[in-house]
N, C-alpha and C. Protein backbone atom coordinates (compact mmCIF):
# COMPACT_ATOMS: atom_id res chain seq x y z
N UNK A 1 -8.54 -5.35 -3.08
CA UNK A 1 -8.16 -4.12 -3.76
C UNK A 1 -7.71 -4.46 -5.17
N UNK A 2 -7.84 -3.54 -6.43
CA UNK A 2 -7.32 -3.72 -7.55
C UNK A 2 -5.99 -2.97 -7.85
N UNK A 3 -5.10 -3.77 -8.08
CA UNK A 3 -3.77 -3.30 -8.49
C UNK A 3 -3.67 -2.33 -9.68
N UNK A 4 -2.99 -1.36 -10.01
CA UNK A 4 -2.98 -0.58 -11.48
C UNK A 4 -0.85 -0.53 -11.05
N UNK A 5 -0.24 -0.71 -12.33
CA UNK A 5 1.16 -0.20 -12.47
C UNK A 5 1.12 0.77 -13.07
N UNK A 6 2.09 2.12 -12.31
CA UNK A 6 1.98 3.18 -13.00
C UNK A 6 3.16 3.52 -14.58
N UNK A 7 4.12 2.56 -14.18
CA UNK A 7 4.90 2.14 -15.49
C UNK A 7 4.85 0.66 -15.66
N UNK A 8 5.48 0.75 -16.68
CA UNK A 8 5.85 -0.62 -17.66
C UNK A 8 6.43 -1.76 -16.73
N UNK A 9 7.85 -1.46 -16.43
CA UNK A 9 8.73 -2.13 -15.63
C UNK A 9 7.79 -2.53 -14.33
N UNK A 10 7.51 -2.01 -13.71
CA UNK A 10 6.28 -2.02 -12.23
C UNK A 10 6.05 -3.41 -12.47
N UNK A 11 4.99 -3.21 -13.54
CA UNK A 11 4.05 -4.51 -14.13
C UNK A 11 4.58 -6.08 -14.65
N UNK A 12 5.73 -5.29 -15.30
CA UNK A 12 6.73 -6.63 -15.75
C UNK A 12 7.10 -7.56 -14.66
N UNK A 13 7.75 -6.61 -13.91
CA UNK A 13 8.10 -7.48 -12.24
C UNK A 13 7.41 -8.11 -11.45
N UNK A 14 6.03 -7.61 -11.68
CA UNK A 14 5.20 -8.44 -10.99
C UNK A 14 4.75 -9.99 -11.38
N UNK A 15 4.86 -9.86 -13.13
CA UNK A 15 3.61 -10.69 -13.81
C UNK A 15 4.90 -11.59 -14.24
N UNK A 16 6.27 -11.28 -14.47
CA UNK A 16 7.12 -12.18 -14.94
C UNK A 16 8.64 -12.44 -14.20
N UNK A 17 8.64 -11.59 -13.16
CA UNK A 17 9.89 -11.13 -12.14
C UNK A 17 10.93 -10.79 -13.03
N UNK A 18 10.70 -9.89 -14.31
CA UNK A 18 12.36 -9.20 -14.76
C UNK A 18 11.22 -8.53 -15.69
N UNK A 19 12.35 -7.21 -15.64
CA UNK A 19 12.13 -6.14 -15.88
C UNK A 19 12.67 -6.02 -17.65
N UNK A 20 12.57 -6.20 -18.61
CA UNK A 20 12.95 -5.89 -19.70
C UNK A 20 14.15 -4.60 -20.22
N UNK A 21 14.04 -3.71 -19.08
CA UNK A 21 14.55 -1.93 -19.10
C UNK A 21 15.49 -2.34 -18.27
N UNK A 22 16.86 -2.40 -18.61
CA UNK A 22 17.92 -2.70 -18.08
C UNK A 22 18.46 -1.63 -16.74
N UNK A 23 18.30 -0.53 -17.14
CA UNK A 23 18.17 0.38 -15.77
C UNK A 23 16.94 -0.31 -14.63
N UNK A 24 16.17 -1.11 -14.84
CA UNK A 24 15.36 -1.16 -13.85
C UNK A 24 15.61 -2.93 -13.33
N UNK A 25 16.20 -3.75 -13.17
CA UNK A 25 17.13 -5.11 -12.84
C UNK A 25 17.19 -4.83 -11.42
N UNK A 26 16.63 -6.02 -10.94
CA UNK A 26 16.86 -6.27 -9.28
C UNK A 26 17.31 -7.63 -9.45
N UNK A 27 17.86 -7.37 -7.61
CA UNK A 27 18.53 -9.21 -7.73
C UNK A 27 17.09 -9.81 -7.05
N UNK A 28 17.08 -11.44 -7.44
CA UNK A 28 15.89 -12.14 -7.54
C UNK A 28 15.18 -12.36 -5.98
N UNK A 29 16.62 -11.87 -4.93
CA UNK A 29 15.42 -12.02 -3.76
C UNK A 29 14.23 -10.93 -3.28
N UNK A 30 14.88 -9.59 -3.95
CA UNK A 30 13.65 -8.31 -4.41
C UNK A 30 12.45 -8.37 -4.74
N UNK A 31 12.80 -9.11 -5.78
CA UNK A 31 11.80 -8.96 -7.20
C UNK A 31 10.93 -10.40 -6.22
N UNK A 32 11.66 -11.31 -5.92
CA UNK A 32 10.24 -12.54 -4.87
C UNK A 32 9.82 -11.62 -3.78
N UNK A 33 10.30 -10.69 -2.83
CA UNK A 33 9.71 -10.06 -1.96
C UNK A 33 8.31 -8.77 -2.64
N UNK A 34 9.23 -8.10 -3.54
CA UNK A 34 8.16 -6.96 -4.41
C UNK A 34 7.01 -7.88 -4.82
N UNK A 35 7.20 -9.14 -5.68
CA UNK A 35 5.88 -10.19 -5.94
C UNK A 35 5.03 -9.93 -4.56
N UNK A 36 5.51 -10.79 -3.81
CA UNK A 36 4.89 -10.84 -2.22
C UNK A 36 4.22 -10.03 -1.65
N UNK A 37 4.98 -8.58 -1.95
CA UNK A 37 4.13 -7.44 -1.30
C UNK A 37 3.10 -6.88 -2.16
N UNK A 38 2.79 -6.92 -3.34
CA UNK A 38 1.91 -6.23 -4.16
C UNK A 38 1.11 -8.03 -3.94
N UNK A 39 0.67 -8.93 -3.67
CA UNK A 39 0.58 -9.78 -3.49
C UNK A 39 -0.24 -9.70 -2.00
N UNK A 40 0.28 -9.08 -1.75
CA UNK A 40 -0.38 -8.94 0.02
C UNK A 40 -0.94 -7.54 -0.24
N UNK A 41 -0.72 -6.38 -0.97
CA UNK A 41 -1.86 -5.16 -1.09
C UNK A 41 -3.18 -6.01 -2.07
N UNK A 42 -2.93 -6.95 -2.65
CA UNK A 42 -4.28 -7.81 -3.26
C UNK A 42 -5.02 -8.24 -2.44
N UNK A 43 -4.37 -8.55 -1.12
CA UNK A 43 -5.56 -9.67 -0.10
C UNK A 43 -5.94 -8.36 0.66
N UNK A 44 -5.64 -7.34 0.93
CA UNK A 44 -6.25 -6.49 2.23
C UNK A 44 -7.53 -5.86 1.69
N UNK A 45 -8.71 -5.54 2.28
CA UNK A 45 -9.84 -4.21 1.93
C UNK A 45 -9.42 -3.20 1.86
N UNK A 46 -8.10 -2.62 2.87
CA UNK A 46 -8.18 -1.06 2.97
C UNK A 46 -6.56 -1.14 3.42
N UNK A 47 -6.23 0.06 3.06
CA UNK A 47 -4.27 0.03 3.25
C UNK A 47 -4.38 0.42 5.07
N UNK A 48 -5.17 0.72 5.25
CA UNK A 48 -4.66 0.74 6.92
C UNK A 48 -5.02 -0.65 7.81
N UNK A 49 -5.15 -1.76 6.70
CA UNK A 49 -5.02 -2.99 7.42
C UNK A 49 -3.54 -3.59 7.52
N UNK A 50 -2.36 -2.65 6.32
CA UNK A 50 -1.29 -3.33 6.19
C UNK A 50 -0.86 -2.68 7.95
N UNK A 51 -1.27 -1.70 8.27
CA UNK A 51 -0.60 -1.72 9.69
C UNK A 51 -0.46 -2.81 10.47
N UNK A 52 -1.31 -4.23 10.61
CA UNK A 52 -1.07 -5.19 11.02
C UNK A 52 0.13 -5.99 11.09
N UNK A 53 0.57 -6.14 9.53
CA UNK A 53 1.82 -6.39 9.06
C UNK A 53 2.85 -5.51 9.86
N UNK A 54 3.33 -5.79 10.79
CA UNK A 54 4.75 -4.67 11.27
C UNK A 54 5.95 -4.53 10.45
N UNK A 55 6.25 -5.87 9.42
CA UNK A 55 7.27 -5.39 8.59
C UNK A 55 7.27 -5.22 7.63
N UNK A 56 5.95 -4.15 7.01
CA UNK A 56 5.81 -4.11 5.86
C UNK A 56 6.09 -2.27 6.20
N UNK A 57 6.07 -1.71 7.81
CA UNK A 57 6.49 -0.38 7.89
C UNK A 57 5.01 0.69 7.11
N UNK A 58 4.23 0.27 6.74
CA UNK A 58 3.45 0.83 6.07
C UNK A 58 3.30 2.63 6.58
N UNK A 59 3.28 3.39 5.91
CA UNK A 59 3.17 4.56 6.24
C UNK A 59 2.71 5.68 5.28
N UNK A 60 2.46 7.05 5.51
CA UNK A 60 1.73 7.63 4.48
C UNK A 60 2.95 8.95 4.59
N UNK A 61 3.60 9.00 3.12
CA UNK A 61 4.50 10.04 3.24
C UNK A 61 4.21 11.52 2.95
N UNK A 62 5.01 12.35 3.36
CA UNK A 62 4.97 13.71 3.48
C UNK A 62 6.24 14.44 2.59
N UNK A 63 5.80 15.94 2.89
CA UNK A 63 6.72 16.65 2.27
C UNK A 63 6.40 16.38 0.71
N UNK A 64 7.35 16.50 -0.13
CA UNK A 64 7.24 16.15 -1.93
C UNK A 64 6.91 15.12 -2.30
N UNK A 65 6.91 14.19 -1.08
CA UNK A 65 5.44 12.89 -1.57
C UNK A 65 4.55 12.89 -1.08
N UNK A 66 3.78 14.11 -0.72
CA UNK A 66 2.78 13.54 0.02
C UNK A 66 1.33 13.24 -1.39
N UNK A 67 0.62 12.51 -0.63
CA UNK A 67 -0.04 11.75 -1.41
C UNK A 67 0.09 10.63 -1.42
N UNK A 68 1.76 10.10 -1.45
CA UNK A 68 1.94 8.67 -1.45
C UNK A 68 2.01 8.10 -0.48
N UNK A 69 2.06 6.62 -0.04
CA UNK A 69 2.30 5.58 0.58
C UNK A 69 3.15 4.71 0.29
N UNK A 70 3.87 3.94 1.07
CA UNK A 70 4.35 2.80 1.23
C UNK A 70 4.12 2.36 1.78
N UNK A 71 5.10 0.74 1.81
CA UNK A 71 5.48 -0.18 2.08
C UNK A 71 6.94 -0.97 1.88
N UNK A 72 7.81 -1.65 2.52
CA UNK A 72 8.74 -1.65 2.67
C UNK A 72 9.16 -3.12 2.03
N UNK A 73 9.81 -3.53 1.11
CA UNK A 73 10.26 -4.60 0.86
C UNK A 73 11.25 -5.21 1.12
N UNK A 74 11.82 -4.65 1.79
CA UNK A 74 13.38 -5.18 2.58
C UNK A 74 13.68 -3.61 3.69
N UNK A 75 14.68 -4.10 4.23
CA UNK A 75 15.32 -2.77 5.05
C UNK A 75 15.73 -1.65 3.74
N UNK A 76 16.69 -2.11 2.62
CA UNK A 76 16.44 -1.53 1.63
C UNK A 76 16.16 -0.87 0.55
N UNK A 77 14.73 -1.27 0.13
CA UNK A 77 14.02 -0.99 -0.91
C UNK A 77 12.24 -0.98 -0.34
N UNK A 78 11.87 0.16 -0.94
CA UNK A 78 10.25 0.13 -0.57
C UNK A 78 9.81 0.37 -1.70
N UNK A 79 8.38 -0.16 -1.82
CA UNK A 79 7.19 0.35 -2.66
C UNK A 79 6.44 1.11 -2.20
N UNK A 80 6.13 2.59 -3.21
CA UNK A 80 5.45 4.00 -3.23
C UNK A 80 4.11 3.64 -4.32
N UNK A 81 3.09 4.11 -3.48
CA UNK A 81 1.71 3.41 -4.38
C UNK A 81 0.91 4.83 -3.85
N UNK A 82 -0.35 5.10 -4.26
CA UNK A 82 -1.52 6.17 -4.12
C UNK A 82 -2.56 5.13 -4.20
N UNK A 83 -3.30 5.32 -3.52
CA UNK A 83 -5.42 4.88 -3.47
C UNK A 83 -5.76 6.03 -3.80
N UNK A 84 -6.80 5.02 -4.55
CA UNK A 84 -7.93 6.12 -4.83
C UNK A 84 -9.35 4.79 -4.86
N UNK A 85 -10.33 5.95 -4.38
CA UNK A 85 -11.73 5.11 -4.15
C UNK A 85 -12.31 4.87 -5.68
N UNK A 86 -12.78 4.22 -5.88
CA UNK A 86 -13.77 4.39 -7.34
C UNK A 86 -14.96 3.15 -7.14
N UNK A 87 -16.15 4.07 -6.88
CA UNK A 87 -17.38 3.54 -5.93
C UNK A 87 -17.21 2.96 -4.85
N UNK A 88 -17.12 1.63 -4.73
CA UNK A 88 -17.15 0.72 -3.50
C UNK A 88 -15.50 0.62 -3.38
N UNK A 89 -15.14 0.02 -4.24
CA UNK A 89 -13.98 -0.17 -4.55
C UNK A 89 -12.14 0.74 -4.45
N UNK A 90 -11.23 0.40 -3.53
CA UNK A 90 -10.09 0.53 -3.48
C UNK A 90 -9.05 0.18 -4.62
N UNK A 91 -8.57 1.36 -5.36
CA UNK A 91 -7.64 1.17 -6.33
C UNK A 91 -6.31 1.54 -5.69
N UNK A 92 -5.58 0.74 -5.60
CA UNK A 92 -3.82 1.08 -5.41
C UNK A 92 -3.23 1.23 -6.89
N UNK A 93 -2.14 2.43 -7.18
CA UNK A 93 -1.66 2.46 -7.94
C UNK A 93 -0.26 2.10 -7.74
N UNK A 94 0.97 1.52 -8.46
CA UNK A 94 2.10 0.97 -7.33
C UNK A 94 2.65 2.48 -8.85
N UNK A 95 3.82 3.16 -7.96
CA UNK A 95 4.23 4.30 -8.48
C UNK A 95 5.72 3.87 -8.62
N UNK A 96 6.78 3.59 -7.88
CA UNK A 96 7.85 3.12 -7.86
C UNK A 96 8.28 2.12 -6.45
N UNK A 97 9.22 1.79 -7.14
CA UNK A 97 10.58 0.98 -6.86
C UNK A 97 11.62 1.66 -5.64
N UNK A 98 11.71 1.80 -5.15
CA UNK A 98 12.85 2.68 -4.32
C UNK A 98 13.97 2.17 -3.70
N UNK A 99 14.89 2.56 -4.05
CA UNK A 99 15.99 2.20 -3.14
C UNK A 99 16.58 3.25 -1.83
N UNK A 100 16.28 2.60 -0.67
CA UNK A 100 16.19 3.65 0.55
C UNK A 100 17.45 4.60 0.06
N UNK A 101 18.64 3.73 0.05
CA UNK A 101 20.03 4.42 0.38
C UNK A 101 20.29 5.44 -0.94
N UNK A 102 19.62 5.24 -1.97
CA UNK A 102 19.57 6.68 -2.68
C UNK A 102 18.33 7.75 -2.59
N UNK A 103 17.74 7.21 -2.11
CA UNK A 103 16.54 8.45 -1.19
C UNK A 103 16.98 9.22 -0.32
N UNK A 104 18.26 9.17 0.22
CA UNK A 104 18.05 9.67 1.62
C UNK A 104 19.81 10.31 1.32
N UNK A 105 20.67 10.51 -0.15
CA UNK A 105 21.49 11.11 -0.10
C UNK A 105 21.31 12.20 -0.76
């Protein structure tokens, strides 16, 4: 699959593990797991292979996200991404960063 970041920071974290945008700073065992997981949406054909993975939680959300997907980078924090086909080819877009425990107050 081909990766796209839908912001700046996204991309930074991946390609250099720190974020330049001081609002956006994780501690370094994150930012090695977030590597890892956008790292592992590179090796799969299709996002319903991450179901294999059991602790990556993979799932397709609803309500005011629907459209999106995740994946889970800790109990914590997940990554929110969208596919889209373009010909043969699977594009993941990674959308955000999340931190569960302010999602859910």
């Amino acid at each position: 699959m081909e990766i796209k970041f839908d912001k700046a920071y996204l991309q930074e974290l991946y390609e250099t593990g720190i974020a330049t945008d001081k609002k956006h700073r994780f501690q370094p065992d994150i930012v090695m797991r977030y590597q890892a997981r956008i790292r592992t949406l590179e090796r799969v054909s299709k996002t319903e292979d991450l179901r294999t993975f059991h602790s990556l939680r993979y799932e397709k959300l609803r309500g005011d996200k629907a459209g999106l997907e995740s994946i889970r980078v800790n109990d914590k924090y997940r990554i929110e991404f969208k596919t889209t086909q373009v010909l043969s080819e699977t594009v993941v877009t990674v959308c955000n960063i999340l931190e569960l425990s302010n999602h859910y107050k």
